[in-house]
N, C-alpha and C. Protein backbone atom coordinates (compact mmCIF):
# COMPACT_ATOMS: atom_id res chain seq x y z
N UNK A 1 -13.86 -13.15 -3.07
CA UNK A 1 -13.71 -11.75 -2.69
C UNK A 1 -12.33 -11.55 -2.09
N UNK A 2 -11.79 -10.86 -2.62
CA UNK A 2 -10.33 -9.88 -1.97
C UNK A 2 -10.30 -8.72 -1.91
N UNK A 3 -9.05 -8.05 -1.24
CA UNK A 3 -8.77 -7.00 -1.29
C UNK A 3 -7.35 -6.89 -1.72
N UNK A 4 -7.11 -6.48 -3.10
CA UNK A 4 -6.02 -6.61 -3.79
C UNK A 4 -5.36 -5.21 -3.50
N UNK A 5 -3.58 -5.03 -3.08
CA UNK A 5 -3.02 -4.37 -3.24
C UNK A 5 -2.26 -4.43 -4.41
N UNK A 6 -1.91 -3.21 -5.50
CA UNK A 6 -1.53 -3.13 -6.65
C UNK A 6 -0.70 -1.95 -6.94
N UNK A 7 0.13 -2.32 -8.17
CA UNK A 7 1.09 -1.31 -8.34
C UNK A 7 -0.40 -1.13 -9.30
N UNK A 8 -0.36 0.21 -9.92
CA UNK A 8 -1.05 0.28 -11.56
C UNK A 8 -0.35 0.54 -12.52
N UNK A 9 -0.59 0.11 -13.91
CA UNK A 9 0.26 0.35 -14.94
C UNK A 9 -0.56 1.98 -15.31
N UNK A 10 0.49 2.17 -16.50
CA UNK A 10 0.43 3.78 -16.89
C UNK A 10 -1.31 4.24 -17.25
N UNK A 11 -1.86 3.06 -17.77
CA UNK A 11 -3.08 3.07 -18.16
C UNK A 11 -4.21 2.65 -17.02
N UNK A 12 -3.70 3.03 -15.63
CA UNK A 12 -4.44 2.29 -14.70
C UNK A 12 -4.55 0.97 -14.22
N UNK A 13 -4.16 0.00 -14.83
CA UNK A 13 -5.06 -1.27 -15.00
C UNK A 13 -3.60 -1.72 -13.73
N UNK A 14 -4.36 -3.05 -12.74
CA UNK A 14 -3.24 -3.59 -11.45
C UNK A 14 -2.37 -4.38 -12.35
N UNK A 15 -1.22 -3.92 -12.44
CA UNK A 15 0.40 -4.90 -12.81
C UNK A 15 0.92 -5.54 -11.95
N UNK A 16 0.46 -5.08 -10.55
CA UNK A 16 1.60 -6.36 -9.67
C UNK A 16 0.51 -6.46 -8.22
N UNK A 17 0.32 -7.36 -8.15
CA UNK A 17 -1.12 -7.90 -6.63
C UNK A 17 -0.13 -8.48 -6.13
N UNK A 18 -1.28 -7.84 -4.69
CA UNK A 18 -0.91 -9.01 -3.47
C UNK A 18 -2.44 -8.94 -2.85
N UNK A 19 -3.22 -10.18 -2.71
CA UNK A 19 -4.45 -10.53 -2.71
C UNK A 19 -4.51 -10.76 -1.01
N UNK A 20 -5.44 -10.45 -0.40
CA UNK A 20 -6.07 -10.46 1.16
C UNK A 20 -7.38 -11.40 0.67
N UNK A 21 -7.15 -12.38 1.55
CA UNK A 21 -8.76 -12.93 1.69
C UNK A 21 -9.36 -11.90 2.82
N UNK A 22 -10.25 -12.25 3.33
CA UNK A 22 -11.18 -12.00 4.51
C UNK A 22 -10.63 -12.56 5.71
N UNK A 23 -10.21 -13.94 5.87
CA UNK A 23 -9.05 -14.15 7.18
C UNK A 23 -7.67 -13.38 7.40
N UNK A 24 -7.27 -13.36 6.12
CA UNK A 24 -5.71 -12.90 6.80
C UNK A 24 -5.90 -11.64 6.84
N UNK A 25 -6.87 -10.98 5.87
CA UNK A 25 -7.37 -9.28 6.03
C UNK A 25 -7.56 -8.96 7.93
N UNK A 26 -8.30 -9.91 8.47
CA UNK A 26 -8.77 -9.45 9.43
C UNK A 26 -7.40 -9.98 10.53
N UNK A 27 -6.89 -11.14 10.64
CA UNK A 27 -5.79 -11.03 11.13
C UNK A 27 -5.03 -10.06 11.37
N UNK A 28 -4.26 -9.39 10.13
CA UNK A 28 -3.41 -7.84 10.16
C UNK A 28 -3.68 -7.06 10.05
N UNK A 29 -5.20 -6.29 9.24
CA UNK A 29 -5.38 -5.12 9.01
C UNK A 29 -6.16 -4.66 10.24
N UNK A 30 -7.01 -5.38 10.59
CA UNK A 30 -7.97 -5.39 11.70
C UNK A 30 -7.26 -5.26 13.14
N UNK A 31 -6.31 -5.40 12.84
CA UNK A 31 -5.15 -5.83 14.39
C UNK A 31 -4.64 -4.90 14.60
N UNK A 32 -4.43 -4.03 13.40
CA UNK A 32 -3.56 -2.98 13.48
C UNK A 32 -3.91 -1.77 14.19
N UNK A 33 -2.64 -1.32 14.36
CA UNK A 33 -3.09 0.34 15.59
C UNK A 33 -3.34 0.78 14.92
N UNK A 34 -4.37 2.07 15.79
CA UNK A 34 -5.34 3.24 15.08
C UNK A 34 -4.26 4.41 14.77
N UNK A 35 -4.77 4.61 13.42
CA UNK A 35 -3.54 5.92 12.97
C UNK A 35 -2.34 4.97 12.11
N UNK A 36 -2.44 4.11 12.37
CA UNK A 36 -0.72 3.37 11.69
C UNK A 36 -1.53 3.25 10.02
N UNK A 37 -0.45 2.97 9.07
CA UNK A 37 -0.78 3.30 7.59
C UNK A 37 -1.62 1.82 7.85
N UNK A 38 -1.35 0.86 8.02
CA UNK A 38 -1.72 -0.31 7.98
C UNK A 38 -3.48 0.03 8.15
N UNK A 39 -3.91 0.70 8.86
CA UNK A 39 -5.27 0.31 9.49
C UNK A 39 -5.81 1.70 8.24
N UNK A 40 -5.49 2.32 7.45
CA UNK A 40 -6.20 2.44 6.64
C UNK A 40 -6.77 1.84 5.44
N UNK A 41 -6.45 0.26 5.49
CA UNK A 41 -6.63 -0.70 4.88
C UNK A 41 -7.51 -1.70 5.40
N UNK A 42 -8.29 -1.36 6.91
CA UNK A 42 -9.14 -2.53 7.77
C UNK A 42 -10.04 -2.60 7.24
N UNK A 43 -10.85 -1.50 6.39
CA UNK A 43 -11.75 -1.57 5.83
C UNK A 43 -11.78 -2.27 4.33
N UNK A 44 -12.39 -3.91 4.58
CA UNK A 44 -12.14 -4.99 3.70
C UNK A 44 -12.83 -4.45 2.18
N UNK A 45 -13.86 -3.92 2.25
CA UNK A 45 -15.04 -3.42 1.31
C UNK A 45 -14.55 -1.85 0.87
N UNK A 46 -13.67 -0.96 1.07
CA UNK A 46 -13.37 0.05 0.44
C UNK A 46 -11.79 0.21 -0.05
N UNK A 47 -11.95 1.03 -0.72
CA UNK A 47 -10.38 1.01 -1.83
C UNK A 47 -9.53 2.27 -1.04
N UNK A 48 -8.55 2.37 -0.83
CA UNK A 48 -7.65 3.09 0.14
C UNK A 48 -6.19 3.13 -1.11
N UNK A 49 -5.40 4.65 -1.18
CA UNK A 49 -3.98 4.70 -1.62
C UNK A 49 -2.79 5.14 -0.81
N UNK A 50 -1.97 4.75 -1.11
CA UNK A 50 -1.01 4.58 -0.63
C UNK A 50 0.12 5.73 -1.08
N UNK A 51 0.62 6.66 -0.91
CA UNK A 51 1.24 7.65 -1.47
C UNK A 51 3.05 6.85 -1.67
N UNK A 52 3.95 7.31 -2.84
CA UNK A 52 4.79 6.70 -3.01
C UNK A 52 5.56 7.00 -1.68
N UNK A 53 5.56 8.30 -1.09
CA UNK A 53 6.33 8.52 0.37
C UNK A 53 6.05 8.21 1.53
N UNK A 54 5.09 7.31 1.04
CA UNK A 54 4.21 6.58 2.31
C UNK A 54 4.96 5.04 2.34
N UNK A 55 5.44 4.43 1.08
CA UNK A 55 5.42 2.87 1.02
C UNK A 55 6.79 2.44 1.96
N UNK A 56 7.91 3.51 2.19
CA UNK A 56 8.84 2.78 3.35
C UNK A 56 8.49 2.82 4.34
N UNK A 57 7.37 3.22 5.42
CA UNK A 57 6.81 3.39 6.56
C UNK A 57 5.87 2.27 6.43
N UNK A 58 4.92 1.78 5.16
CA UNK A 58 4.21 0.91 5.30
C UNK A 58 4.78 -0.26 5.16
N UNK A 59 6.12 -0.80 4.91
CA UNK A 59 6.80 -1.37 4.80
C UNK A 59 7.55 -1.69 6.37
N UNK A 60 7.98 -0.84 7.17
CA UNK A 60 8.21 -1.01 8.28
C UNK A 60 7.13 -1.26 9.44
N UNK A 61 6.12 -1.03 9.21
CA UNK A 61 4.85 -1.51 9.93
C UNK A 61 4.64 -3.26 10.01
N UNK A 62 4.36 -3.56 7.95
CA UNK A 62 5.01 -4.65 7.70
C UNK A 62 6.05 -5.83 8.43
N UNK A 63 7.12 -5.18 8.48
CA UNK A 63 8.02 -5.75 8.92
C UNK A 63 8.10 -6.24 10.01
N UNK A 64 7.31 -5.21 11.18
CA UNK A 64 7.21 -5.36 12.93
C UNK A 64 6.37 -6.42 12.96
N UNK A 65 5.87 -7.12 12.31
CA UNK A 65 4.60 -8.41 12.40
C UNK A 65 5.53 -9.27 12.70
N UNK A 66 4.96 -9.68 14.08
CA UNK A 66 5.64 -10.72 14.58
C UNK A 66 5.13 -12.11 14.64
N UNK A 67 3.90 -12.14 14.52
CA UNK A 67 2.92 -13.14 14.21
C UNK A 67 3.54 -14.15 12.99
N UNK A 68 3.29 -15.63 12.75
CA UNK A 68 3.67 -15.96 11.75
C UNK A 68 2.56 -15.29 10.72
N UNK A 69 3.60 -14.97 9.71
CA UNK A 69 2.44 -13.78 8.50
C UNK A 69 2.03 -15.39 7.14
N UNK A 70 0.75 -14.65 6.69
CA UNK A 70 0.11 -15.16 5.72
C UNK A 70 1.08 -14.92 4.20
N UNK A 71 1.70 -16.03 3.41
CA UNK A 71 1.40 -15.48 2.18
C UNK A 71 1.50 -14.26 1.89
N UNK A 72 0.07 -13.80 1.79
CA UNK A 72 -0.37 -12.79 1.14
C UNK A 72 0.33 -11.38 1.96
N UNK A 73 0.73 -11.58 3.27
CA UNK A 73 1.75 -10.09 3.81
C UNK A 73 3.36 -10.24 3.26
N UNK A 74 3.81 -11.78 3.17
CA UNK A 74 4.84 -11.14 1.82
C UNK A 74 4.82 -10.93 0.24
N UNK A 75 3.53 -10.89 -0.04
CA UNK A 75 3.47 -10.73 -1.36
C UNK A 75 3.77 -9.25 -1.13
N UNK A 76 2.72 -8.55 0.25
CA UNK A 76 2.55 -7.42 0.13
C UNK A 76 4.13 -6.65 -0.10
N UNK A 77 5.00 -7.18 0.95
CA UNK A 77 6.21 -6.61 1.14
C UNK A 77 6.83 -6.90 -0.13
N UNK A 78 7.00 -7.85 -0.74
CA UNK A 78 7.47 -7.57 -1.90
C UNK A 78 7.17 -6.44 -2.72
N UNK A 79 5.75 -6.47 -2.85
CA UNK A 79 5.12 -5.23 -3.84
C UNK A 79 5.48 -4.00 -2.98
N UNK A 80 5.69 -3.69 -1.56
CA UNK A 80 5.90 -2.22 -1.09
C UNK A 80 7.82 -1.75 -2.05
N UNK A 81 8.39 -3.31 -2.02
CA UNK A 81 9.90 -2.91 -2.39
C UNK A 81 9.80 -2.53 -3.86
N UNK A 82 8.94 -2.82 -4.21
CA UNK A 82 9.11 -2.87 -5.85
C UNK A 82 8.72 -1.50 -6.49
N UNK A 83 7.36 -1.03 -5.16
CA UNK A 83 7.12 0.59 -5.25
C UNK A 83 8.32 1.12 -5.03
N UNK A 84 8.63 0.71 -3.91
CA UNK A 84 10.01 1.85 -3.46
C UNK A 84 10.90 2.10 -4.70
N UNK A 85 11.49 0.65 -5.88
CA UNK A 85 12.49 1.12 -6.59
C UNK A 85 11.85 1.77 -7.53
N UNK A 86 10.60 1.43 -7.68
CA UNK A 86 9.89 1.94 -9.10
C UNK A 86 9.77 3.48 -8.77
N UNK A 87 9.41 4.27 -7.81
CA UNK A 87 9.15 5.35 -7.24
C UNK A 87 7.39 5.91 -7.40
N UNK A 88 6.77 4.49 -7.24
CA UNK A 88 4.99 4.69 -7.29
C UNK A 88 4.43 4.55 -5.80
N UNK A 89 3.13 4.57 -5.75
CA UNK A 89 2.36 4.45 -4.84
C UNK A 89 1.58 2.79 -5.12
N UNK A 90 0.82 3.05 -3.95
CA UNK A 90 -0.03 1.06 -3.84
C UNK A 90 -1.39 1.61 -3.93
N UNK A 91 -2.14 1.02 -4.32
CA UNK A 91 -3.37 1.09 -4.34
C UNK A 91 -3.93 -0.17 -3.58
N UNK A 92 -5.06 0.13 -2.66
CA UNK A 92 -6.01 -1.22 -1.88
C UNK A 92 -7.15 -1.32 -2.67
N UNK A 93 -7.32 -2.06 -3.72
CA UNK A 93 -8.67 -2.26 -4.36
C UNK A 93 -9.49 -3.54 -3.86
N UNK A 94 -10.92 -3.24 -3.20
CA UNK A 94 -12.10 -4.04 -3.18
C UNK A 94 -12.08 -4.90 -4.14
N UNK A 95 -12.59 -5.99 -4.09
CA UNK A 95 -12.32 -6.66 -5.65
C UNK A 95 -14.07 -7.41 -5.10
């Protein structure tokens, strides 16, 4: 079980993941302040989007992790940069 963040291709389907187990989910998403983009993602079991004018703020949230990060939070940051040049949004899919 994950919670995959994804670009989608034109036809919907995820082109670019960054996979959350259940530990590192609860590590950062769970940690996160109430109201910050981050914590609309705590919820491991529901699917949450990400608006494309949203991904440099979720990216700087990102960034403030001072904790040593999992893997899977620079996959994420990669995939927020890749929205940014592409000019899309992220999707949080339940998997």
């Amino acid at each position: 079980m994950a919670l995959d963040f994804c670009i989608l291709s034109a036809n919907g389907h995820p082109e670019v993941t960054a996979s959350f187990g259940t530990e590192d989910h609860a590590r950062i998403f769970l940690a996160s302040l109430p109201g910050s983009l981050m914590s609309r993602a705590s919820e491991f079991y529901e699917d949450t989007e990400f608006q494309s004018s949203e991904i440099p703020l979720l990216l700087g949230e990102l960034e403030e992790i001072k904790e040593p990060t999992p893997a899977a939070v620079e996959a994420l940051v990669v995939l927020c940069k890749d929205a940014i040049r592409r000019g899309c949004g992220i999707v949080a899919l339940a998997d």
